[in-house]
Protein backbone atom coordinates (compact mmCIF):
# COMPACT_ATOMS: atom_id res chain seq x y z
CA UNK A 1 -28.97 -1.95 23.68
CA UNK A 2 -25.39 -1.86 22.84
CA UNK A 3 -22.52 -1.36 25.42
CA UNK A 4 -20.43 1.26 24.86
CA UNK A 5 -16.89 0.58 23.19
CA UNK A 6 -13.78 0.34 25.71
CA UNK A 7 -10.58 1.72 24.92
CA UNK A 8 -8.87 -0.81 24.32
CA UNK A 9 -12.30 -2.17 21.61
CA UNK A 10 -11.76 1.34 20.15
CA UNK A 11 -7.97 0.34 19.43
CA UNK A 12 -8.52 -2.88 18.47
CA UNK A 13 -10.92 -1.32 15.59
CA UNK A 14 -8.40 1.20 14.16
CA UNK A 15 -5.96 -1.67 14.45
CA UNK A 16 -8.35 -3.81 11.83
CA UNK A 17 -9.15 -1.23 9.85
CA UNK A 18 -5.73 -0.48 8.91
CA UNK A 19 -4.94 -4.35 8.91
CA UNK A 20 -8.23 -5.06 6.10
CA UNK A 21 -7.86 -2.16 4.09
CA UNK A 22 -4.26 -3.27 3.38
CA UNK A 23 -4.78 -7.41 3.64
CA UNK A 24 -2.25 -8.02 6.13
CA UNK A 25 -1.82 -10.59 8.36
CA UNK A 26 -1.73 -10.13 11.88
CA UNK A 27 2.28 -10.52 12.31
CA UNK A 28 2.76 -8.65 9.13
CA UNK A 29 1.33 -5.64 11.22
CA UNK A 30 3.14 -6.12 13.74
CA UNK A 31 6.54 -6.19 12.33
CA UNK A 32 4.89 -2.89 10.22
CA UNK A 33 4.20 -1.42 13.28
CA UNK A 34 7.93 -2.42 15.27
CA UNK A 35 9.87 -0.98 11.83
CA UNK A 36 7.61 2.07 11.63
CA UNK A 37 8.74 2.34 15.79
CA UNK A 38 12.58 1.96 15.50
CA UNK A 39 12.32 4.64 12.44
CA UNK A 40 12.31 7.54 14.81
CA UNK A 41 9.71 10.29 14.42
CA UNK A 42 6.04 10.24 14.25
CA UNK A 43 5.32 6.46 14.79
CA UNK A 44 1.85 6.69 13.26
CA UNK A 45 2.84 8.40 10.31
CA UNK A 46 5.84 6.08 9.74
CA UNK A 47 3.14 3.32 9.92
CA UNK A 48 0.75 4.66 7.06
CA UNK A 49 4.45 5.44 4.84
CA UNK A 50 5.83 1.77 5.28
CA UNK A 51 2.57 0.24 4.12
CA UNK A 52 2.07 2.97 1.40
CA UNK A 53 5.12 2.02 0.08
CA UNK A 54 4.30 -1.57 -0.47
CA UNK A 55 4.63 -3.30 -4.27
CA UNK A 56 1.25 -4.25 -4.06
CA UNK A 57 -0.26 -1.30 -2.95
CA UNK A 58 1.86 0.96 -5.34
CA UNK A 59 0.23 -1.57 -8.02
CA UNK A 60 -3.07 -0.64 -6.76
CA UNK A 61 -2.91 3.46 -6.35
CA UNK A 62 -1.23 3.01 -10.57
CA UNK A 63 -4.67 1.78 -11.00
CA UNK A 64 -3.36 -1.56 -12.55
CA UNK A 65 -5.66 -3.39 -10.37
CA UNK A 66 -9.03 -2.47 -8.69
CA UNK A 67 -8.67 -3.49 -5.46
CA UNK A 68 -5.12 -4.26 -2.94
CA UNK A 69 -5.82 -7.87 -2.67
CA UNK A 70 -6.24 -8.05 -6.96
CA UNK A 71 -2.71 -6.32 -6.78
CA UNK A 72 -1.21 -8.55 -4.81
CA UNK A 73 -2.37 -11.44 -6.78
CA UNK A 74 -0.47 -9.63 -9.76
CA UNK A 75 2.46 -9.31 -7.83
CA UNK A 76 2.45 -12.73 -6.55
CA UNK A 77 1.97 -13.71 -10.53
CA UNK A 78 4.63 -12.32 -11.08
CA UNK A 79 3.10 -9.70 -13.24
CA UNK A 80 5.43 -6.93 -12.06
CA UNK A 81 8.86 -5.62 -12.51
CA UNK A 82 10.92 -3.48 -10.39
CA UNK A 83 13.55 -1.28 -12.23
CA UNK A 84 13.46 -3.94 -15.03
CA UNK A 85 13.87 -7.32 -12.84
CA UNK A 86 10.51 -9.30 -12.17
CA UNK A 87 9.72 -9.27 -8.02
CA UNK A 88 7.30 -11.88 -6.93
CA UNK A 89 6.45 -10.51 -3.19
CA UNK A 90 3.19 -8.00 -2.47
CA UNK A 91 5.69 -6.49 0.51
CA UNK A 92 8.75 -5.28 -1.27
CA UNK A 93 9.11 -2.02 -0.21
CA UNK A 94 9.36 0.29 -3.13
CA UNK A 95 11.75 3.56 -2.36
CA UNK A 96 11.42 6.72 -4.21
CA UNK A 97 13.36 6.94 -7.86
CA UNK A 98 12.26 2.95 -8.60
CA UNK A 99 9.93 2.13 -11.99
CA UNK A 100 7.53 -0.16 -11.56
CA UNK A 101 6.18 -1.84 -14.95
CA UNK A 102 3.95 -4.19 -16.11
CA UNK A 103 6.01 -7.34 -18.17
CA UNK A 104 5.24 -7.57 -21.92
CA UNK A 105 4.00 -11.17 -21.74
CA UNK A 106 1.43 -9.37 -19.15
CA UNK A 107 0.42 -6.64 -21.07
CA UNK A 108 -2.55 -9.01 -22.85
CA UNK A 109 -4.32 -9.35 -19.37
CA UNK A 110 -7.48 -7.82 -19.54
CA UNK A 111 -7.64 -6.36 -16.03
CA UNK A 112 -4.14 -4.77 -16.55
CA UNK A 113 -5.12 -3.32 -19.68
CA UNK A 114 -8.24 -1.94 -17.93
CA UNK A 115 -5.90 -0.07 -15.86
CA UNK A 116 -3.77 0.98 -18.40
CA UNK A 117 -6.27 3.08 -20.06
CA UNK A 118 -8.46 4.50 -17.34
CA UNK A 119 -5.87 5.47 -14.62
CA UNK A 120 -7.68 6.51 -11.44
CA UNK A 121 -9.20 9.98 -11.19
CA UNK A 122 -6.72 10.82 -8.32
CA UNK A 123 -2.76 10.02 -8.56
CA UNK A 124 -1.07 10.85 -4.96
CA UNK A 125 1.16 13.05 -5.57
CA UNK A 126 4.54 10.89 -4.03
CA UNK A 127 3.65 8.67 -7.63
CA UNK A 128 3.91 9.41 -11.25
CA UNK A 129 2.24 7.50 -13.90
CA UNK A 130 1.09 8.80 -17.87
CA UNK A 131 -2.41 8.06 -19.32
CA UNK A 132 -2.46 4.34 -21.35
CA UNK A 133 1.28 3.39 -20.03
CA UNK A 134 2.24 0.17 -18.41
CA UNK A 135 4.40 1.88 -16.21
CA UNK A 136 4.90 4.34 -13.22
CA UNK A 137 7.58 5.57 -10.55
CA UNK A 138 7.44 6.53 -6.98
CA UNK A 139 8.90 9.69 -7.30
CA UNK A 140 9.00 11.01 -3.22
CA UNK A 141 8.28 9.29 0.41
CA UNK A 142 4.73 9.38 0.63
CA UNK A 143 3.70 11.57 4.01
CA UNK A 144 0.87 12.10 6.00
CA UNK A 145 -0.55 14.57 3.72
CA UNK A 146 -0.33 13.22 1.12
CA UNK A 147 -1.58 9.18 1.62
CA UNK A 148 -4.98 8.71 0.41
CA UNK A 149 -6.67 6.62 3.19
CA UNK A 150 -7.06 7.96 6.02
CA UNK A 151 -6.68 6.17 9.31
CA UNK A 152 -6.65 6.93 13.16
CA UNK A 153 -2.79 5.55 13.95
CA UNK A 154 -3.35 6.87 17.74
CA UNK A 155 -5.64 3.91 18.58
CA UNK A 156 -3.24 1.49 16.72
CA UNK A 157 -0.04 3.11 18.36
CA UNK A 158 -1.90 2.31 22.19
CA UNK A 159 -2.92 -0.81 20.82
CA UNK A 160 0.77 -2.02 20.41
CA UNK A 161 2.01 -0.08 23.22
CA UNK A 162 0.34 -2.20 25.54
């Protein structure tokens, strides 16, 4: 028989689900979650728009890469450009109005060029990218409404608050 989960075992689990679906590193998260606090607002939501807002996982939602963690090794590659300069980190924090390209050496990689010309099914709507083109832009601040995984922030919000 299996115990049932305590609160603070519930937290803990929306705390790594977030943390796995978007590869992050324990004090990653926690510096997420202490930037998302000091924003003012809805803490959760702030949470889910700082880490939507990520180079690696703006990569990722483009469809340049099929999962976060292939993203970030594009990123990290230094695959990417930002507004026409190359940026090396997965955690730059893209704001709305920026274009985020693929370099021309780049544009040979198979996986990229995958990506290129089957986008995903389902753009959020905060990002803009055409069919077959190596590049995108974030065009608004993406909001609970519109970010595409879902998450309980409540649990991970007590979990911190501890």
């Amino acid at each position: 028989m299996r115990r049932k989960l305590s609160v603070y075992g519930k937290q803990l689990l929306d705390k790594q689900k977030i943390r796995t679906h978007y590869g992050l590193l324990e004090r990653q998260m926690r510096k997420t979650y202490a930037e998302a606090q000091r924003m003012g607002g809805v803490t959760g939501t702030n949470l889910l728009m700082l880490l939507e807002s990520r180079l690696d996982v703006i990569v990722f939602r483009f469809g340049f890469a099929p999962t976060i963690s292939a993203a970030r090794q594009l990123v990290n590659h230094g695959h990417i450009q930002v507004d026409g300069g190359k940026v090396d980190i997965p955690s730059f924090r893209v704001k709305p109005g920026m274009t985020i390209s693929i370099r021309e050496r780049s544009k040979k990689v198979p996986m990229i060029i995958e990506g290129a010309e089957h986008p995903p099914s389902v753009m959020p709507e905060y990002l803009d990218r055409r069919p077959r083109s190596f590049e995108g832009k974030m065009t608004a601040l993406p909001n609970a409404e519109t970010i595409p995984f879902k998450a309980d922030t409540a649990g991970v919000i007590g979990f911190y608050s501890r």
